[in-house]
Protein backbone atom coordinates (compact mmCIF):
# COMPACT_ATOMS: atom_id res chain seq x y z
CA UNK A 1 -62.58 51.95 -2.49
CA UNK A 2 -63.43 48.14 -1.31
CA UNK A 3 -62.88 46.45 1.72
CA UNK A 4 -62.83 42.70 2.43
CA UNK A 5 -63.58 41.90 6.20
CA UNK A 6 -62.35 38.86 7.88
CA UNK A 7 -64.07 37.18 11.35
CA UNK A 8 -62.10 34.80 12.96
CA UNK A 9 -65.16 32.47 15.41
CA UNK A 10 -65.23 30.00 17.79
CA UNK A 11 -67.42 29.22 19.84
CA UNK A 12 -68.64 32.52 22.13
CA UNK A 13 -72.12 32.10 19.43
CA UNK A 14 -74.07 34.74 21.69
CA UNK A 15 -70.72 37.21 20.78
CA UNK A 16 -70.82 36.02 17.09
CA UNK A 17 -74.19 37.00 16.80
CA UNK A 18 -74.36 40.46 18.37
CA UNK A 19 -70.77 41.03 16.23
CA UNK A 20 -72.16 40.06 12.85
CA UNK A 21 -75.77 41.03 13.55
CA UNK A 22 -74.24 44.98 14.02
CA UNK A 23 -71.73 44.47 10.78
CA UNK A 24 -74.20 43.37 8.59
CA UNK A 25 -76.75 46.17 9.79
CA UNK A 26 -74.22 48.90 10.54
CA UNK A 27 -72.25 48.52 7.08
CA UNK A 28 -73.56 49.93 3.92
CA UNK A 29 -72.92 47.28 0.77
CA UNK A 30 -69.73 47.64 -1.32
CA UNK A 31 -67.58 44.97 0.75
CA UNK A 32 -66.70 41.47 0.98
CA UNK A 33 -66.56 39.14 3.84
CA UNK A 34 -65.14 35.89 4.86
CA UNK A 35 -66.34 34.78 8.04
CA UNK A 36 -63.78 31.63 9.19
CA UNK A 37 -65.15 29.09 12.07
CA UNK A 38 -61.94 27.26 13.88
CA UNK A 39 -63.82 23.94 15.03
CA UNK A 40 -66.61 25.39 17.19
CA UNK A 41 -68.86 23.09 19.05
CA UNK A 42 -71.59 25.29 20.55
CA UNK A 43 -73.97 25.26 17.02
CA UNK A 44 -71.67 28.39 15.67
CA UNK A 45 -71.15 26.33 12.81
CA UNK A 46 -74.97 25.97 11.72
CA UNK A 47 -76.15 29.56 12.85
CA UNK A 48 -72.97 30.71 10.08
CA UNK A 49 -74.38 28.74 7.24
CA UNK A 50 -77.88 30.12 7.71
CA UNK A 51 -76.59 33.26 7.83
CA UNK A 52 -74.13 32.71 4.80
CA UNK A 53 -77.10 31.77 3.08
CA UNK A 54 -79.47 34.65 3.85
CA UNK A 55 -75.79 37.03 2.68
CA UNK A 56 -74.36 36.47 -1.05
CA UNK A 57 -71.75 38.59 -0.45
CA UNK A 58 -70.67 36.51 2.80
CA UNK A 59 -67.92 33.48 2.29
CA UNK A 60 -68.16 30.71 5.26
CA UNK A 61 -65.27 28.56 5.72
CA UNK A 62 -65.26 25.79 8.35
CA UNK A 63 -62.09 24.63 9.74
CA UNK A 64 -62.07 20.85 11.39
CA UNK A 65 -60.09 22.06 14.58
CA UNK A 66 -58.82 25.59 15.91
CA UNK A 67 -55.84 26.48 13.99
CA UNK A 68 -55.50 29.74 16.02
CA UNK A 69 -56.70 33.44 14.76
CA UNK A 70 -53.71 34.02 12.77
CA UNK A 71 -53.92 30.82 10.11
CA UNK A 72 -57.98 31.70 10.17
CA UNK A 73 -57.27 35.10 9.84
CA UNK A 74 -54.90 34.51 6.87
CA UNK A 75 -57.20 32.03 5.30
CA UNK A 76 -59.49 35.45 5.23
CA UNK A 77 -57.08 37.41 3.74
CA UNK A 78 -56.79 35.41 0.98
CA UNK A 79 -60.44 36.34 -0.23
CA UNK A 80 -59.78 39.69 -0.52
CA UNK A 81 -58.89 39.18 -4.12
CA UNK A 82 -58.68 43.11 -5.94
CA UNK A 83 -60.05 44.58 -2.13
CA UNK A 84 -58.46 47.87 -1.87
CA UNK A 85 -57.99 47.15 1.81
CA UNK A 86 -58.75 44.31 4.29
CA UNK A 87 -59.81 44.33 7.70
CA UNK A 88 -59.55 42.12 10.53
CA UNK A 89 -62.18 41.99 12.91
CA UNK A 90 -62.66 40.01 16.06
CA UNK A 91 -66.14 38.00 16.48
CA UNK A 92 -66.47 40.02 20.19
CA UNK A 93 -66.43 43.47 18.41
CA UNK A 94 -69.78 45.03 18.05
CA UNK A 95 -70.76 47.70 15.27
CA UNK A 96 -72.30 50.69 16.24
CA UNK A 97 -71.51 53.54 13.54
CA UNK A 98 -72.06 52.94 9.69
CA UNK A 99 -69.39 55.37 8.94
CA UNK A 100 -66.81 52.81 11.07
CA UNK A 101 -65.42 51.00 8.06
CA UNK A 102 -65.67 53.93 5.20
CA UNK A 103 -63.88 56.72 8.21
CA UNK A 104 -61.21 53.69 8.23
CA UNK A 105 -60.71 53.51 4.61
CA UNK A 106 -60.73 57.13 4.38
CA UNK A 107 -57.65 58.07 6.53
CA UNK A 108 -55.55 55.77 5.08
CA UNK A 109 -56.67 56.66 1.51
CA UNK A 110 -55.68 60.41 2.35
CA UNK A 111 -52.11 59.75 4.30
CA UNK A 112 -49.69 57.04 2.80
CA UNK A 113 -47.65 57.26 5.62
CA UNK A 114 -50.41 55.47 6.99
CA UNK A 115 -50.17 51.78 7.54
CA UNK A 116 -53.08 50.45 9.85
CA UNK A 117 -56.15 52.34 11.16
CA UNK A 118 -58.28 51.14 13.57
CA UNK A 119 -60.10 52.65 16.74
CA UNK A 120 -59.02 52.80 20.73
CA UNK A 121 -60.83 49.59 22.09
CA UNK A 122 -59.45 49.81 25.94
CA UNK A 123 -59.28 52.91 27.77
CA UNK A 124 -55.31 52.36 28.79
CA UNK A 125 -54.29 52.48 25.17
CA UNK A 126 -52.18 55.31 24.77
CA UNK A 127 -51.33 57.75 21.60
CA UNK A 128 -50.03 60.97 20.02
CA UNK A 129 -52.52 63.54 18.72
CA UNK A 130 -51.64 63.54 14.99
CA UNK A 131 -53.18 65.53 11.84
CA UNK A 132 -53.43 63.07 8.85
CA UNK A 133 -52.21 64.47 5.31
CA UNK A 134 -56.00 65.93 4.74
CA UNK A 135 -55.97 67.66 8.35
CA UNK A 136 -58.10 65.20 10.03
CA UNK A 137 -57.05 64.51 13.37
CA UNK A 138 -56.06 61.21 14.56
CA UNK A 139 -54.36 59.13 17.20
CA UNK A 140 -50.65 58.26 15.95
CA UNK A 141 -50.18 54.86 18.45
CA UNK A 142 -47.79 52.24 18.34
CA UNK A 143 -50.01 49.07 18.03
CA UNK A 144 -52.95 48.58 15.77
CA UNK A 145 -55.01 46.69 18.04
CA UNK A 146 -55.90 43.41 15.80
CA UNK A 147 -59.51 43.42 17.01
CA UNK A 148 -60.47 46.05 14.46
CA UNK A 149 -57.33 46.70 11.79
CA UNK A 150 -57.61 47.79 8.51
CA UNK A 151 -54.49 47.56 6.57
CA UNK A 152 -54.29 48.83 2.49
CA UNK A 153 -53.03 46.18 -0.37
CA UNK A 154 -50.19 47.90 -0.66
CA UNK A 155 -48.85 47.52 2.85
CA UNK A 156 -49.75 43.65 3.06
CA UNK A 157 -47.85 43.27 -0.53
CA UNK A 158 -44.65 44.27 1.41
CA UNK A 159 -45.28 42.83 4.78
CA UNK A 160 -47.45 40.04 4.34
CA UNK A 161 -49.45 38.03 6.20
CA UNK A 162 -50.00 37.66 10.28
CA UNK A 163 -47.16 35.73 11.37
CA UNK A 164 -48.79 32.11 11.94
CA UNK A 165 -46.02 31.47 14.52
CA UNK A 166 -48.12 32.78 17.89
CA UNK A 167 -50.34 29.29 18.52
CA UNK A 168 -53.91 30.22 18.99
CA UNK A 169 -53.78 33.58 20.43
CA UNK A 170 -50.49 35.30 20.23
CA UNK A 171 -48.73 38.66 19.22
CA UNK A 172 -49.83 38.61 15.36
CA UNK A 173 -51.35 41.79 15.87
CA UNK A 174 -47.97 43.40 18.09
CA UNK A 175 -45.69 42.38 15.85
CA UNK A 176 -47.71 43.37 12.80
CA UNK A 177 -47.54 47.34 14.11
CA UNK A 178 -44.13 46.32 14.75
CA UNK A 179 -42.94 45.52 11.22
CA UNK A 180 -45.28 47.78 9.76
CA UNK A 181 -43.34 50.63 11.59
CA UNK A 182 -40.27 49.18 11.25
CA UNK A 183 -40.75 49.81 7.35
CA UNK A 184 -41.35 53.32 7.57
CA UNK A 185 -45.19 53.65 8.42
CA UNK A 186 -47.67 55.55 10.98
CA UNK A 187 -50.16 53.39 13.04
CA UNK A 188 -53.29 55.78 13.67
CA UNK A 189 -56.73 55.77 15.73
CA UNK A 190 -59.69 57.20 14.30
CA UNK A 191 -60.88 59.59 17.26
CA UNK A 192 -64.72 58.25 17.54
CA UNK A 193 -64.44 55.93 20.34
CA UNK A 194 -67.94 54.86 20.32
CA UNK A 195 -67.99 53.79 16.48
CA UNK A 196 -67.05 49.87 17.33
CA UNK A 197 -67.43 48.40 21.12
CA UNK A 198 -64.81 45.36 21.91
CA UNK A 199 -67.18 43.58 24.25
CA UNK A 200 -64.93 40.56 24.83
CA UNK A 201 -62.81 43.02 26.76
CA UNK A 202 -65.43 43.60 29.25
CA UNK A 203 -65.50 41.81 32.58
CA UNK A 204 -69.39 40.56 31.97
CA UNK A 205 -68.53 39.08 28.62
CA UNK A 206 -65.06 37.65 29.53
CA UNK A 207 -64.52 33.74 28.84
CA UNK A 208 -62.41 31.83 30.80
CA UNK A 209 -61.49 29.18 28.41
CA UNK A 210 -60.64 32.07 26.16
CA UNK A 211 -58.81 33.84 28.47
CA UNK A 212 -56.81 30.56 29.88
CA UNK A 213 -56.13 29.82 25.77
CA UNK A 214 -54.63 33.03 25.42
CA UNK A 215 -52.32 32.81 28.87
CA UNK A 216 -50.91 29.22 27.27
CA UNK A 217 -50.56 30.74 24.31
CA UNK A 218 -48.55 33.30 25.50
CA UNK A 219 -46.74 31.59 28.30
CA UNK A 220 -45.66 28.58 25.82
CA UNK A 221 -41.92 28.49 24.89
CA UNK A 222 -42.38 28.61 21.34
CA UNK A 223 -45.27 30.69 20.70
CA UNK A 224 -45.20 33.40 23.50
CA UNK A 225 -43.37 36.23 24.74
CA UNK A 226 -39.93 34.62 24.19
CA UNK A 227 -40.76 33.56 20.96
CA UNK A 228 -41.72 37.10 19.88
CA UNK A 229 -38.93 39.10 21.08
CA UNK A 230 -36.78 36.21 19.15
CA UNK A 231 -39.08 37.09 16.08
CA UNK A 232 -37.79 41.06 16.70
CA UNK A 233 -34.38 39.99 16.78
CA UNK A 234 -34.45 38.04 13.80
CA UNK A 235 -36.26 40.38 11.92
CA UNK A 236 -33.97 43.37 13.23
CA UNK A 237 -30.91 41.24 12.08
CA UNK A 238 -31.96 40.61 8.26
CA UNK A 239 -32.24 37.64 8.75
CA UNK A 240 -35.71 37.21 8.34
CA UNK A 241 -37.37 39.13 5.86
CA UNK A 242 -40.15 41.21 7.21
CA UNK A 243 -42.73 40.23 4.55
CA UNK A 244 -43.97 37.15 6.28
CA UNK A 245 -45.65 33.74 4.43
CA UNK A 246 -47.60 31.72 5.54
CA UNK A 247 -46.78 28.88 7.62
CA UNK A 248 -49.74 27.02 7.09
CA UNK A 249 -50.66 26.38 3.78
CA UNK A 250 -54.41 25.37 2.73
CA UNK A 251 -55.23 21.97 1.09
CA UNK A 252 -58.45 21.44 0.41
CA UNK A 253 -58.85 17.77 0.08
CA UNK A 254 -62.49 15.32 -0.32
CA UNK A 255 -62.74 15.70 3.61
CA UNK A 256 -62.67 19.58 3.84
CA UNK A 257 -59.65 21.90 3.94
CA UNK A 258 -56.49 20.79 6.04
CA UNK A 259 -52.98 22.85 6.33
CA UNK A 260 -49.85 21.85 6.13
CA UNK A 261 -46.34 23.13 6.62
CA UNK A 262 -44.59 25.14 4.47
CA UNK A 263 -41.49 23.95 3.79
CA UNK A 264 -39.75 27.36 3.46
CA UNK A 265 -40.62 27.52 7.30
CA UNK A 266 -39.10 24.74 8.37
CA UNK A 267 -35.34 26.07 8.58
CA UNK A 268 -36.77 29.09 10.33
CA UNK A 269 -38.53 26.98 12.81
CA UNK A 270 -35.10 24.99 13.58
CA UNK A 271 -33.42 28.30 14.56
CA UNK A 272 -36.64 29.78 16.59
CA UNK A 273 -36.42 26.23 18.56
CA UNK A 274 -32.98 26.51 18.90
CA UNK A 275 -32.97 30.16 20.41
CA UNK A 276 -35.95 29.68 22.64
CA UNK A 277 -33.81 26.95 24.11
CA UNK A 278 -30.56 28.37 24.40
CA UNK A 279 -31.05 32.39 24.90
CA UNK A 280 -31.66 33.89 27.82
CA UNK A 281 -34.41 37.01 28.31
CA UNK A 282 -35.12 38.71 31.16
CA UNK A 283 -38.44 40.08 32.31
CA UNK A 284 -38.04 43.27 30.89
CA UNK A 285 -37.48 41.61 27.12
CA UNK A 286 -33.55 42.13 27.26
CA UNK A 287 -31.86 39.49 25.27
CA UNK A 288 -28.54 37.75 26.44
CA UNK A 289 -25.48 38.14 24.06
CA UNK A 290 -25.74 36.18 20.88
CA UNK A 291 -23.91 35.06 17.51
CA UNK A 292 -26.03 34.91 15.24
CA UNK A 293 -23.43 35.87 12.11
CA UNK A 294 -23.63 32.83 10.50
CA UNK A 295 -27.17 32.78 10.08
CA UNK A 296 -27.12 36.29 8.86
CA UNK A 297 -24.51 35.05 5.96
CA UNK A 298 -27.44 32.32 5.31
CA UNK A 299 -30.58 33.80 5.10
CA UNK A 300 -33.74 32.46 5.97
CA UNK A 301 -36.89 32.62 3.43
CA UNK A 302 -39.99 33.77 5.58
């Protein structure tokens, strides 16, 4: 079994460090990784090509500006080449067990049903005591928190890739667990809660540029909480496909690699403006009445 890794930085290089410092001593060879920079300005981008250099097995790719985790996270993904699984993890995560990634890889090797793994970063995520197909015990939960996911090829050849639709920081990871259990699978834990350590969740290590990113991101009409429970809808409909594409594709050009739309998204992104405008939700996530028959006859290619 191989795993490709993805790190999404920027900026936070004292985080970065201490993250990639611990995966590179904690994880025994036999992966890939792709480490992804979106436009930092602290020196991130020099200490990463040093390091690249010093790590054959490590891919660095700069980006020009932040596209957001999910685009950098997708650019990632598409390393992974014949990887039997890939893994997302966050540039504030540090790794403390060597057997993180390989206990990973191992529960969803022995139980299909399983379609993320990952391990309980904050103390007020909750779960279901499960046993696994082999008898090991695990955490059955209902979100894969995207700090530290790792998700088989199979399951990303039916769902696809991180929906590119949250801004910077958004719901990829939510509505990942969402669709993923929406087509049939189990989300489980690993129950060794000191193999990784999320430090960026901890008051001492907390950014508030990060922090006020995130709040925009999720506040904004098109890219936050409204814009994922239209996402639901849609995809509970049919009307969207729950294999998501990209919606930024890669171009690498004689400057460096740029993105630009895809132009399957651009009906989609007509409709999500059109019912972030018009449809009322309440606080709770309810959703005002809606027709939304003729788009249903129409289809929309994700």
């Amino acid at each position: 079994m191989r795993a490709h890794i993805g790190v999404v930085t920027w900026n936070r290089q004292d985080l970065t460090r201490l993250c990639l410092t611990s995966l590179l001593a904690q994880t025994p060879p036999g992966y890939s990784l792709t480490v992804v920079d979106n436009g930092s300005t602290d020196g991130t981008p020099l200490y990463l090509k040093e390091l690249a250099d010093a790590h054959p097995h490590m891919r660095l790719r700069l980006l020009k500006r932040n596209m957001g985790v999910a685009v950098a996270s997708n650019l990632a993904w598409e390393d992974a080449n014949g990887a039997d699984y890939f893994v997302k993890l966050d540039n504030d995560v540090e790794i403390r067990d060597p057997h993180w990634l390989e206990r990973l890889m191992g529960m969803l090797a022995a139980d299909e049903r399983v379609g993320m793994a990952g391990y309980r970063l904050c103390p007020w995520h909750e779960g279901t005591p499960i046993q696994l197909a082999d008898t090991t015990p695990a955490l059955s939960v209902a979100c894969c928190n995207g700090a530290c996911a790792c998700i088989p090829r199979a399951v990303h050849e039916k769902l696809g890739f991180w929906n590119e639709g949250y801004g910077r920081y958004g719901y990829e990871d939510l509505e990942y667990s969402w669709r993923a259990r929406r087509a049939g699978y189990l989300l489980a834990y690993a129950l060794h809660e000191d193999a990784v350590r999320h430090l960026g969740a901890e008051p001492e290590w907390r950014d508030p540029d990060i922090e006020s990113g995130k709040l925009s991101s999720r506040t904004a009409a098109l890219s936050g909480t409204k814009a994922y429970l239209m996402y639901l809808l849609l995809f509970e409909q049919g009307i969207i496909p729950l294999k998501v594409d990209r919606k930024y594709l890669p171009v690498e050009g004689p400057d460096g690699l740029s993105f630009s739309l895809n132009p399957k998204h651009k009906a989609l992104q007509r409709l999500l403006t059109h019912l972030v405008q018009t449809v009322e939700t309440s606080q709770i996530g309810d959703i005002s009445q809606l027709d939304l028959r003729a788009w249903q006859k129409k289809g929309i290619p994700s």
